[in-house]
C-alpha atoms as a PDB file:
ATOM      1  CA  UNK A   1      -6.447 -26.332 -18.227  1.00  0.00           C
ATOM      2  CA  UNK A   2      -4.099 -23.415 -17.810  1.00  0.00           C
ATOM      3  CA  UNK A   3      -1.689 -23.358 -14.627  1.00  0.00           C
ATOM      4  CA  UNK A   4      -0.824 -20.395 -13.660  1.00  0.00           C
ATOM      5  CA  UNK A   5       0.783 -20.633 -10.496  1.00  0.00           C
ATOM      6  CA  UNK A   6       3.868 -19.733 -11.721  1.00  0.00           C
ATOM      7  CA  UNK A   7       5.271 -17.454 -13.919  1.00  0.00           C
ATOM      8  CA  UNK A   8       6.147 -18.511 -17.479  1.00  0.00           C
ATOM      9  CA  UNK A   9       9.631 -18.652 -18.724  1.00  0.00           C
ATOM     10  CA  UNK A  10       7.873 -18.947 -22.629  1.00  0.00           C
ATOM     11  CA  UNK A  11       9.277 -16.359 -24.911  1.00  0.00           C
ATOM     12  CA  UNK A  12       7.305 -13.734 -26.935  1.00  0.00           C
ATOM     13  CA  UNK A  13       7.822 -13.297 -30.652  1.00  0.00           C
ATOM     14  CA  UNK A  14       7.810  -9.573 -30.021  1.00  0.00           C
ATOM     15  CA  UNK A  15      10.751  -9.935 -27.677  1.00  0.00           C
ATOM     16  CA  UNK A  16      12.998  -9.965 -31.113  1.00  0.00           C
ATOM     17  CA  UNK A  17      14.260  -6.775 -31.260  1.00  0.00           C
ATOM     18  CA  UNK A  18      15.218  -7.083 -34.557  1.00  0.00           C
ATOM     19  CA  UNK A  19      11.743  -7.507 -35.917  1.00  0.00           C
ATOM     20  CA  UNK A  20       9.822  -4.662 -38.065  1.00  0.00           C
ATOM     21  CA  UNK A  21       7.012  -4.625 -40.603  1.00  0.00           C
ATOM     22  CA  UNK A  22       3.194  -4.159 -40.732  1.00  0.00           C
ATOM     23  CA  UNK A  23       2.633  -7.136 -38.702  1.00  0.00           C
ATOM     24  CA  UNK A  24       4.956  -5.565 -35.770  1.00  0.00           C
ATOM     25  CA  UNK A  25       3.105  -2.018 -35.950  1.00  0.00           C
ATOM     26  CA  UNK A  26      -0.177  -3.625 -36.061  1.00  0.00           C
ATOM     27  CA  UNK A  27       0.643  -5.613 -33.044  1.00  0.00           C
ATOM     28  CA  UNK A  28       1.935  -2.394 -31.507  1.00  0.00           C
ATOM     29  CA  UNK A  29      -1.068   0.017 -32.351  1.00  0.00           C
ATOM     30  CA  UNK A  30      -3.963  -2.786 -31.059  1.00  0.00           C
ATOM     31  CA  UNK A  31      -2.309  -3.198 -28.226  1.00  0.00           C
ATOM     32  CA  UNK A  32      -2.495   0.556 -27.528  1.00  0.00           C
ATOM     33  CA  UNK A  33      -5.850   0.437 -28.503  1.00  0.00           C
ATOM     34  CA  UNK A  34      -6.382  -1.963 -26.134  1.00  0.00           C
ATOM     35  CA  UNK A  35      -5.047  -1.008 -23.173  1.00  0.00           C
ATOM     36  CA  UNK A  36      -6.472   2.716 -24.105  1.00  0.00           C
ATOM     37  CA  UNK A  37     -10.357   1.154 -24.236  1.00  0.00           C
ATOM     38  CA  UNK A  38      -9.716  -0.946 -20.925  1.00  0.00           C
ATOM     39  CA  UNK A  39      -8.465   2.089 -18.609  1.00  0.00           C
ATOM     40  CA  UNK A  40      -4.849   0.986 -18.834  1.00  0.00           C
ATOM     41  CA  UNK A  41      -3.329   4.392 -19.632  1.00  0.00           C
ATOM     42  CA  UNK A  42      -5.320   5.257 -16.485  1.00  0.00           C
ATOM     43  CA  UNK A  43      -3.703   3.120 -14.310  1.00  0.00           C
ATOM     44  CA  UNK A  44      -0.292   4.577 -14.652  1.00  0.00           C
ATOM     45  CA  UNK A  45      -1.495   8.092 -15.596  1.00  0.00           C
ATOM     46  CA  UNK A  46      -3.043   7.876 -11.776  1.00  0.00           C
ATOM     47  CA  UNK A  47       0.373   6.397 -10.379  1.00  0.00           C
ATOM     48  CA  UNK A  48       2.196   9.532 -12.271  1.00  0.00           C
ATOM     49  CA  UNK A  49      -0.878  11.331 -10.048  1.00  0.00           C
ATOM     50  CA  UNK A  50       0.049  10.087  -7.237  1.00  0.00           C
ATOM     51  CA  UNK A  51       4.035  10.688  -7.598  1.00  0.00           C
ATOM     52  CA  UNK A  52       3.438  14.422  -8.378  1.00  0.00           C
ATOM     53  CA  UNK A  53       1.339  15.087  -5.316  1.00  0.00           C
ATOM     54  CA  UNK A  54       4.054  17.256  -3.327  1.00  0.00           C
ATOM     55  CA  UNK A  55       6.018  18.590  -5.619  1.00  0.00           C
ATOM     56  CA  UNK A  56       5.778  22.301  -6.114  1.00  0.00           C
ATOM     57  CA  UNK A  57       3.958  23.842  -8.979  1.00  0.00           C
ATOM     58  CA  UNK A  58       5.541  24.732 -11.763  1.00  0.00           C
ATOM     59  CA  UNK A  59       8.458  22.404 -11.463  1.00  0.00           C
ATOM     60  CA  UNK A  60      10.101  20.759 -14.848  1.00  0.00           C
ATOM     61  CA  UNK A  61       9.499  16.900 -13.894  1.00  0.00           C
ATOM     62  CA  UNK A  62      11.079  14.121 -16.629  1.00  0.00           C
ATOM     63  CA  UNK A  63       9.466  11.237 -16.873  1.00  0.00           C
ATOM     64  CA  UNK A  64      10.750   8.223 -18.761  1.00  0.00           C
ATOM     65  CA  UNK A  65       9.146   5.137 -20.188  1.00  0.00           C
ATOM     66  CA  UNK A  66      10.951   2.096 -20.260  1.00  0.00           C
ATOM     67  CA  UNK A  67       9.527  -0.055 -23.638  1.00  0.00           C
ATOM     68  CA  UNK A  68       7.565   2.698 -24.519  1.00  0.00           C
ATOM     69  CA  UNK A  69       6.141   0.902 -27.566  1.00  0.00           C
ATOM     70  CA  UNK A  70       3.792   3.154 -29.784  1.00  0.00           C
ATOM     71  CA  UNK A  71       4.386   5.646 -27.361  1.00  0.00           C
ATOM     72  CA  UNK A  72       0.584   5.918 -26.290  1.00  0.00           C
ATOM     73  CA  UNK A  73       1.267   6.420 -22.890  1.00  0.00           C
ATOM     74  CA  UNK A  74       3.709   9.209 -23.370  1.00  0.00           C
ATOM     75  CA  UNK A  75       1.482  11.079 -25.682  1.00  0.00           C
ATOM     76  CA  UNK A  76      -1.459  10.430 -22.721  1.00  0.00           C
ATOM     77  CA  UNK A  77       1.110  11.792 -20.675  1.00  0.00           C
ATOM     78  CA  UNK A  78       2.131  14.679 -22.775  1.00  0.00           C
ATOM     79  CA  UNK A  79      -1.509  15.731 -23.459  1.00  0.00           C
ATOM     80  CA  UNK A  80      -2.219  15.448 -19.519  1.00  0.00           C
ATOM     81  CA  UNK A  81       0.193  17.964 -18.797  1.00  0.00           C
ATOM     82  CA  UNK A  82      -1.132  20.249 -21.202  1.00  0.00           C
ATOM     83  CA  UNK A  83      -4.380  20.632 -19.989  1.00  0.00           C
ATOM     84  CA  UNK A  84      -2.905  20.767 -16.413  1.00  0.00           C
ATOM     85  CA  UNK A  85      -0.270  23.040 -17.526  1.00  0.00           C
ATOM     86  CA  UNK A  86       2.199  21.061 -16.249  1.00  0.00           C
ATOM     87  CA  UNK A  87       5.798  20.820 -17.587  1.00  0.00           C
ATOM     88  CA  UNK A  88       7.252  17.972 -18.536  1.00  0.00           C
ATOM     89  CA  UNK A  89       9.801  16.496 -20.137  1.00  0.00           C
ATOM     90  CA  UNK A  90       9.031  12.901 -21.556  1.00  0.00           C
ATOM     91  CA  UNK A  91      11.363  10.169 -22.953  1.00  0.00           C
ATOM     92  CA  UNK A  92      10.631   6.700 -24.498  1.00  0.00           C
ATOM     93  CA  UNK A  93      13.113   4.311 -24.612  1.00  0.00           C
ATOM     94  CA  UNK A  94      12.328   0.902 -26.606  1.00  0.00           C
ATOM     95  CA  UNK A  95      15.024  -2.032 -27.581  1.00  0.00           C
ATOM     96  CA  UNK A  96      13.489  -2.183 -31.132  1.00  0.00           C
ATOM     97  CA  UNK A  97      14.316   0.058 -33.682  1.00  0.00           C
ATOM     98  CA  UNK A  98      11.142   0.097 -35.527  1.00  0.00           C
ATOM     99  CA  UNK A  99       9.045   0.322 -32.515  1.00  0.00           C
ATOM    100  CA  UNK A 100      11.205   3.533 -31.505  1.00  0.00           C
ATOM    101  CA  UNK A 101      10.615   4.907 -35.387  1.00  0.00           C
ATOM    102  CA  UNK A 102       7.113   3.959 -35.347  1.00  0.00           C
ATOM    103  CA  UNK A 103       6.637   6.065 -32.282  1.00  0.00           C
ATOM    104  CA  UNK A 104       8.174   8.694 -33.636  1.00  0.00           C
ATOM    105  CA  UNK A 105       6.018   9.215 -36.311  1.00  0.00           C
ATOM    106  CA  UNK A 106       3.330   8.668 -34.457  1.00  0.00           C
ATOM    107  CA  UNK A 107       4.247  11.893 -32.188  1.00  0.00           C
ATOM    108  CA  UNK A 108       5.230  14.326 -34.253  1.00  0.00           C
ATOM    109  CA  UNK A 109       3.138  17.262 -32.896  1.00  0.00           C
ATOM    110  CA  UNK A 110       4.204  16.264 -29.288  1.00  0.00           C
ATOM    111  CA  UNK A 111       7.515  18.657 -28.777  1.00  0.00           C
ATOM    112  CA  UNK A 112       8.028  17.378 -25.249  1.00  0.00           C
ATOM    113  CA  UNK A 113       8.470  13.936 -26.430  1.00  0.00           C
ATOM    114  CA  UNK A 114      11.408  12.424 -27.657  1.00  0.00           C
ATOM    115  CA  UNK A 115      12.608   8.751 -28.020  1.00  0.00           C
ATOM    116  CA  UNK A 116      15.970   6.504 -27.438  1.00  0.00           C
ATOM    117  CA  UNK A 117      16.637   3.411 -29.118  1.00  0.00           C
ATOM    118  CA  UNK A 118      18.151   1.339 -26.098  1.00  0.00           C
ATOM    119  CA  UNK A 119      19.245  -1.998 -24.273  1.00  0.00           C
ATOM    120  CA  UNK A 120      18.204  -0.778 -20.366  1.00  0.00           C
ATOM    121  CA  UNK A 121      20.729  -2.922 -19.728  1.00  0.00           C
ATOM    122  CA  UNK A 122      23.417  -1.089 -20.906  1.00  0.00           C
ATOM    123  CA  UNK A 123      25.159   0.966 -18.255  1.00  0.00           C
ATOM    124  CA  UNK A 124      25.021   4.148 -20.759  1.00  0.00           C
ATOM    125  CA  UNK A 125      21.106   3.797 -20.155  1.00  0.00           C
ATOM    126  CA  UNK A 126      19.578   6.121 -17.962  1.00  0.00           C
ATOM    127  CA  UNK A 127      23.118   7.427 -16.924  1.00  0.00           C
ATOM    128  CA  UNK A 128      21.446  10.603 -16.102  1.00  0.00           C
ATOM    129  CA  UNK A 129      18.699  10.330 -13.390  1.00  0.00           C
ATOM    130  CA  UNK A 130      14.700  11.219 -13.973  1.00  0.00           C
ATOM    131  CA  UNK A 131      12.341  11.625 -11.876  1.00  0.00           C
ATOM    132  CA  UNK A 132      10.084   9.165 -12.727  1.00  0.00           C
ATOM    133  CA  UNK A 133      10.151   6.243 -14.155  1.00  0.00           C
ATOM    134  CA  UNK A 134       7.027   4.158 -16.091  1.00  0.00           C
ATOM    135  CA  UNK A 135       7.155   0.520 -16.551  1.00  0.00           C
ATOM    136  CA  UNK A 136       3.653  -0.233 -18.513  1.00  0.00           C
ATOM    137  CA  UNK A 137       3.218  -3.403 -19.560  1.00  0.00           C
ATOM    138  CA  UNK A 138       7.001  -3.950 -19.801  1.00  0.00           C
ATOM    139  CA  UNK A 139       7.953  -5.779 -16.712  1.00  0.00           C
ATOM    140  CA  UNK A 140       6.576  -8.828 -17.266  1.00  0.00           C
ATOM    141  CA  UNK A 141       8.947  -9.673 -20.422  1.00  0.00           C
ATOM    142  CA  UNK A 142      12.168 -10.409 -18.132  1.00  0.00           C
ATOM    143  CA  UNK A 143      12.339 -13.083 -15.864  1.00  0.00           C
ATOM    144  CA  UNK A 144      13.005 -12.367 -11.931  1.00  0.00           C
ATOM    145  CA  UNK A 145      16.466 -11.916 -11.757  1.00  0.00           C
ATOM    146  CA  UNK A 146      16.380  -9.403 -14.831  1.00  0.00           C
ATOM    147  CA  UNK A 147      13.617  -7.337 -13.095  1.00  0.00           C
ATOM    148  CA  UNK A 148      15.133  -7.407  -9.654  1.00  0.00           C
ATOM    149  CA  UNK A 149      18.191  -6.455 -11.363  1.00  0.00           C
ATOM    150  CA  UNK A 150      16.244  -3.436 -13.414  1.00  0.00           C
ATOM    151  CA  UNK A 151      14.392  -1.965 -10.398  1.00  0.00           C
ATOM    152  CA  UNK A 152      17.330  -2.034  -8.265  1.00  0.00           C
ATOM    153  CA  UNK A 153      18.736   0.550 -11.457  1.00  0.00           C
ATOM    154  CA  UNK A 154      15.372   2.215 -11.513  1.00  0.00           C
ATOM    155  CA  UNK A 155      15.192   3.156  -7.252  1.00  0.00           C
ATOM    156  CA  UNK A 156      19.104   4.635  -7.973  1.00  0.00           C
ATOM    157  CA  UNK A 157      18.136   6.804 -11.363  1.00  0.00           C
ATOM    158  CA  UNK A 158      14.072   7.952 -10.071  1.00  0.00           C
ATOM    159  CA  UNK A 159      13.687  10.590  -8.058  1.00  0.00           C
ATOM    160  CA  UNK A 160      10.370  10.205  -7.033  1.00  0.00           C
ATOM    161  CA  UNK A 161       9.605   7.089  -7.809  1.00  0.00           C
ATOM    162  CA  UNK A 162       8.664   4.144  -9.980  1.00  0.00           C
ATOM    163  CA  UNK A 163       4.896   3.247 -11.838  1.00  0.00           C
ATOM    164  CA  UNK A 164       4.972  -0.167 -12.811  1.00  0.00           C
ATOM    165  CA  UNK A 165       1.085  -1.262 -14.845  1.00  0.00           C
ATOM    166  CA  UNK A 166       1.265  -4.405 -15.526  1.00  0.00           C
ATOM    167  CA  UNK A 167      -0.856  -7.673 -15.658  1.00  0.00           C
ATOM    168  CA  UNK A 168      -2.485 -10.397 -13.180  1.00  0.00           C
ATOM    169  CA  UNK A 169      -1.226 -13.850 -13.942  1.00  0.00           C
ATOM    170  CA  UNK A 170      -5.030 -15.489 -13.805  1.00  0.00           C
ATOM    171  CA  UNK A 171      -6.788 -18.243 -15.502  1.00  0.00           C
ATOM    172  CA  UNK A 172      -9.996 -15.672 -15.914  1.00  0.00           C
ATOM    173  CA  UNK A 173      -7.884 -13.136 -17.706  1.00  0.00           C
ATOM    174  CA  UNK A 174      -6.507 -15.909 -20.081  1.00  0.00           C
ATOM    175  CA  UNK A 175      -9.479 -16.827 -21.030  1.00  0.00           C
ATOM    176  CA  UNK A 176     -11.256 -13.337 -21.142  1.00  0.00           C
ATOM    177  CA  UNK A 177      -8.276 -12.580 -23.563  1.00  0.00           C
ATOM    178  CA  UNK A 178      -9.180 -15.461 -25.987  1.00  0.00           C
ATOM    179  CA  UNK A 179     -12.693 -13.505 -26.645  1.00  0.00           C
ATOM    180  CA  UNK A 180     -11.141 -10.158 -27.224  1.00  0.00           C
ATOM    181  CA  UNK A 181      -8.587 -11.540 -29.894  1.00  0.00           C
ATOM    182  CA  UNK A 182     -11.996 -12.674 -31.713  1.00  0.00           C
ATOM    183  CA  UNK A 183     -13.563  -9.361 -31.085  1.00  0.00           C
ATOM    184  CA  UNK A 184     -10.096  -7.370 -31.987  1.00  0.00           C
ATOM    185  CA  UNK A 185      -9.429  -9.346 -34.884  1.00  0.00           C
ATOM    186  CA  UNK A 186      -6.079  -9.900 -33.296  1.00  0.00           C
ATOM    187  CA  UNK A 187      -3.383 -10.966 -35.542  1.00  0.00           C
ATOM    188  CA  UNK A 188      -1.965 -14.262 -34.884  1.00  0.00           C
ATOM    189  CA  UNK A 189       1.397 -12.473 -33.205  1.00  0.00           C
ATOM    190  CA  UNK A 190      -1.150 -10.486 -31.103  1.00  0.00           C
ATOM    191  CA  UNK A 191      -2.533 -13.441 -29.621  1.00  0.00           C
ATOM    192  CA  UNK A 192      -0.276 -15.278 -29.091  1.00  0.00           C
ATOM    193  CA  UNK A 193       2.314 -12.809 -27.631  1.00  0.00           C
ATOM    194  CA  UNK A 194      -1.072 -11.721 -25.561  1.00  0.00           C
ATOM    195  CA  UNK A 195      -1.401 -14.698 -23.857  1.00  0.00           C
ATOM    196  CA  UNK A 196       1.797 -15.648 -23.499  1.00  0.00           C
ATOM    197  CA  UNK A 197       2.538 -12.285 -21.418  1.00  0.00           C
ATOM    198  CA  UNK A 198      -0.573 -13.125 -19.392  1.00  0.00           C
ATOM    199  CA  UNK A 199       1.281 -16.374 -18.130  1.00  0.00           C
ATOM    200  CA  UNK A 200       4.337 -14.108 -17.824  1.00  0.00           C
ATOM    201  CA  UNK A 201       2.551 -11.504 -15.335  1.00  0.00           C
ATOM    202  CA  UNK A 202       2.273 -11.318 -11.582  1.00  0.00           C
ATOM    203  CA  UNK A 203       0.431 -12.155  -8.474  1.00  0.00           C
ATOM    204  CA  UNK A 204       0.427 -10.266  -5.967  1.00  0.00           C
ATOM    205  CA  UNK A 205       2.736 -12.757  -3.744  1.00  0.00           C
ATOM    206  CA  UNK A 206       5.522 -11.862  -6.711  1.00  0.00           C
ATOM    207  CA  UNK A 207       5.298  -8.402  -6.520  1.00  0.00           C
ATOM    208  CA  UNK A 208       5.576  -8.546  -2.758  1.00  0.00           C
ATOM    209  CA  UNK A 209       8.583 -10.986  -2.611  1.00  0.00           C
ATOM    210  CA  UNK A 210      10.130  -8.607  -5.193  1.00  0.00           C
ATOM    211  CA  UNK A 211       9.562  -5.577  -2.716  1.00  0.00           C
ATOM    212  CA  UNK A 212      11.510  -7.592  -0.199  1.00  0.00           C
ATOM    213  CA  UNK A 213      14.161  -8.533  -2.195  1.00  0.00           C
ATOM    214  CA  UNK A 214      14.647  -5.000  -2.773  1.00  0.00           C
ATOM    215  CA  UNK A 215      14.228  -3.980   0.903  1.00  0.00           C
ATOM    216  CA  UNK A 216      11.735  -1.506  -0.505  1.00  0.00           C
ATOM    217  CA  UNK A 217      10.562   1.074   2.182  1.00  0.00           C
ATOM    218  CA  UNK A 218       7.531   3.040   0.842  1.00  0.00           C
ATOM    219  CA  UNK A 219       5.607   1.138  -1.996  1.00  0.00           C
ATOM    220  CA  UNK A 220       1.921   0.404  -2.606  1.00  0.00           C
ATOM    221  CA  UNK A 221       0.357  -2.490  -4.330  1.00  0.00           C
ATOM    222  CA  UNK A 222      -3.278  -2.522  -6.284  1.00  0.00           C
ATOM    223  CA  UNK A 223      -5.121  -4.734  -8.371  1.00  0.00           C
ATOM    224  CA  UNK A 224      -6.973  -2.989 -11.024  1.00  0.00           C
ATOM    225  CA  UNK A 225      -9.195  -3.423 -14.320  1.00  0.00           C
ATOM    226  CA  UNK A 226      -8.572  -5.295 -15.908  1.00  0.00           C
ATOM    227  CA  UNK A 227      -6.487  -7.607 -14.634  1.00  0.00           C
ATOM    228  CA  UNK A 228      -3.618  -5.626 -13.614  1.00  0.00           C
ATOM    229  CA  UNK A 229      -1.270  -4.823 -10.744  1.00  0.00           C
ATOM    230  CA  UNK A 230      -0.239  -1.336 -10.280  1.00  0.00           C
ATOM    231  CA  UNK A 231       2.522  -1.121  -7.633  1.00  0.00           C
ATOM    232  CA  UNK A 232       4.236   2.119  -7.305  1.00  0.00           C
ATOM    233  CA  UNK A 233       7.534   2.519  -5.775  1.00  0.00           C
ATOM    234  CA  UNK A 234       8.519   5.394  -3.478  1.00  0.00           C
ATOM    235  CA  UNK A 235      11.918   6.694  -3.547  1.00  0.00           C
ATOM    236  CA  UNK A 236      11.985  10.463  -1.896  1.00  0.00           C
END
């Protein structure tokens, strides 16, 4: 039986920044796919909503996604604000080299979109603020003095705010998982890197002793399908 009352310290093979080939990009394009099919775009697309609410019409807005991957959600993004006519200016930033490349390629029609190659770690990163900041199925790779560490960064550089998408830590969801891998013809790195991250994800109890670490003021919690947490941080 799985135990998922804490969060796992086990490490992902994708958290190798060094690696690259077709197994990476494959790993990187179903997982799109994936999260695309099961409204996860959506979730953070409606936290970007939500964000953008009060600010005036017209406005240039830069948005940046931290481990952008394939750059899916920047290109949902990016497509978004064209039929909104909206203008934005999006950046991806990704520790992996061929994950930044990948993306790349994968967006060359999308002028508004460009990419950095980047340890968010680094003080360089983010040196100039945004306004807001996406964390999609990215939080869950550090452990909790890394993220505390990160969003304390994130309130200081966002204008508006933070969208963090990512998933519930559940035994249902684990298991769920196992069946789409079959269906998905997940490679082996897919599912294993999948499940592992589920054990790595939040309850809500996390996400709310994070908040008070971070003597957050204005911040909203939700669970949505499937299986994930999207808590949006205020800071105007």
């Amino acid at each position: 039986m799985i135990d998922t009352t804490y969060r796992s310290a086990a490490a992902e093979i994708m958290d190798d920044f060094e690696m690259e080939g077709d197994i990476l990009r494959d790993a990187l394009d179903k997982i799109a796919s994936i999260n695309t099919l099961l409204g996860g775009n959506k979730v953070t697309l409606d936290g970007v909503k939500q964000l953008l609410s009060d600010e005036v019409a017209g406005k240039n807005i830069k948005i940046v996604d931290i481990g952008c991957g394939n750059g899916d959600m920047l290109r949902t993004l990016a497509d978004f604000a064209n039929r909104k006519k909206l203008n934005f200016e999006l950046e991806g930033i990704d520790a992996n080299a061929f994950t930044i490349s990948h993306a790349q390629t994968l967006s060359l029609k999308y002028n508004t979109i460009s990419y950095n190659t980047a340890d968010i770690f680094d003080p360089l990163t983010l040196a100039v603020p945004c306004d807001i900041i996406l964390c999609t199925l990215t939080l869950h790779h550090f452990q909790d003095d890394e993220l505390l560490k990160l969003l304390k960064k994130f309130t200081e550089k966002a204008r508006l705010g933070i969208v963090i998408n990512d998933l519930h830590r559940s035994k249902l969801a684990y298991y769920l998982f196992r069946a789409i891998c079959f269906l998905f013809r997940l490679n082996d790195m897919s599912r294993e890197d999948g499940l592992i991250s589920i054990l790595r994800g939040f309850k809500r109890g996390d996400l709310k002793m994070y908040s008070k670490k971070l003597q957050l003021k204005k911040f909203s919690i939700h669970w949505r399908w499937a299986f994930r947490y999207q808590w949006i941080i205020r800071t105007k």
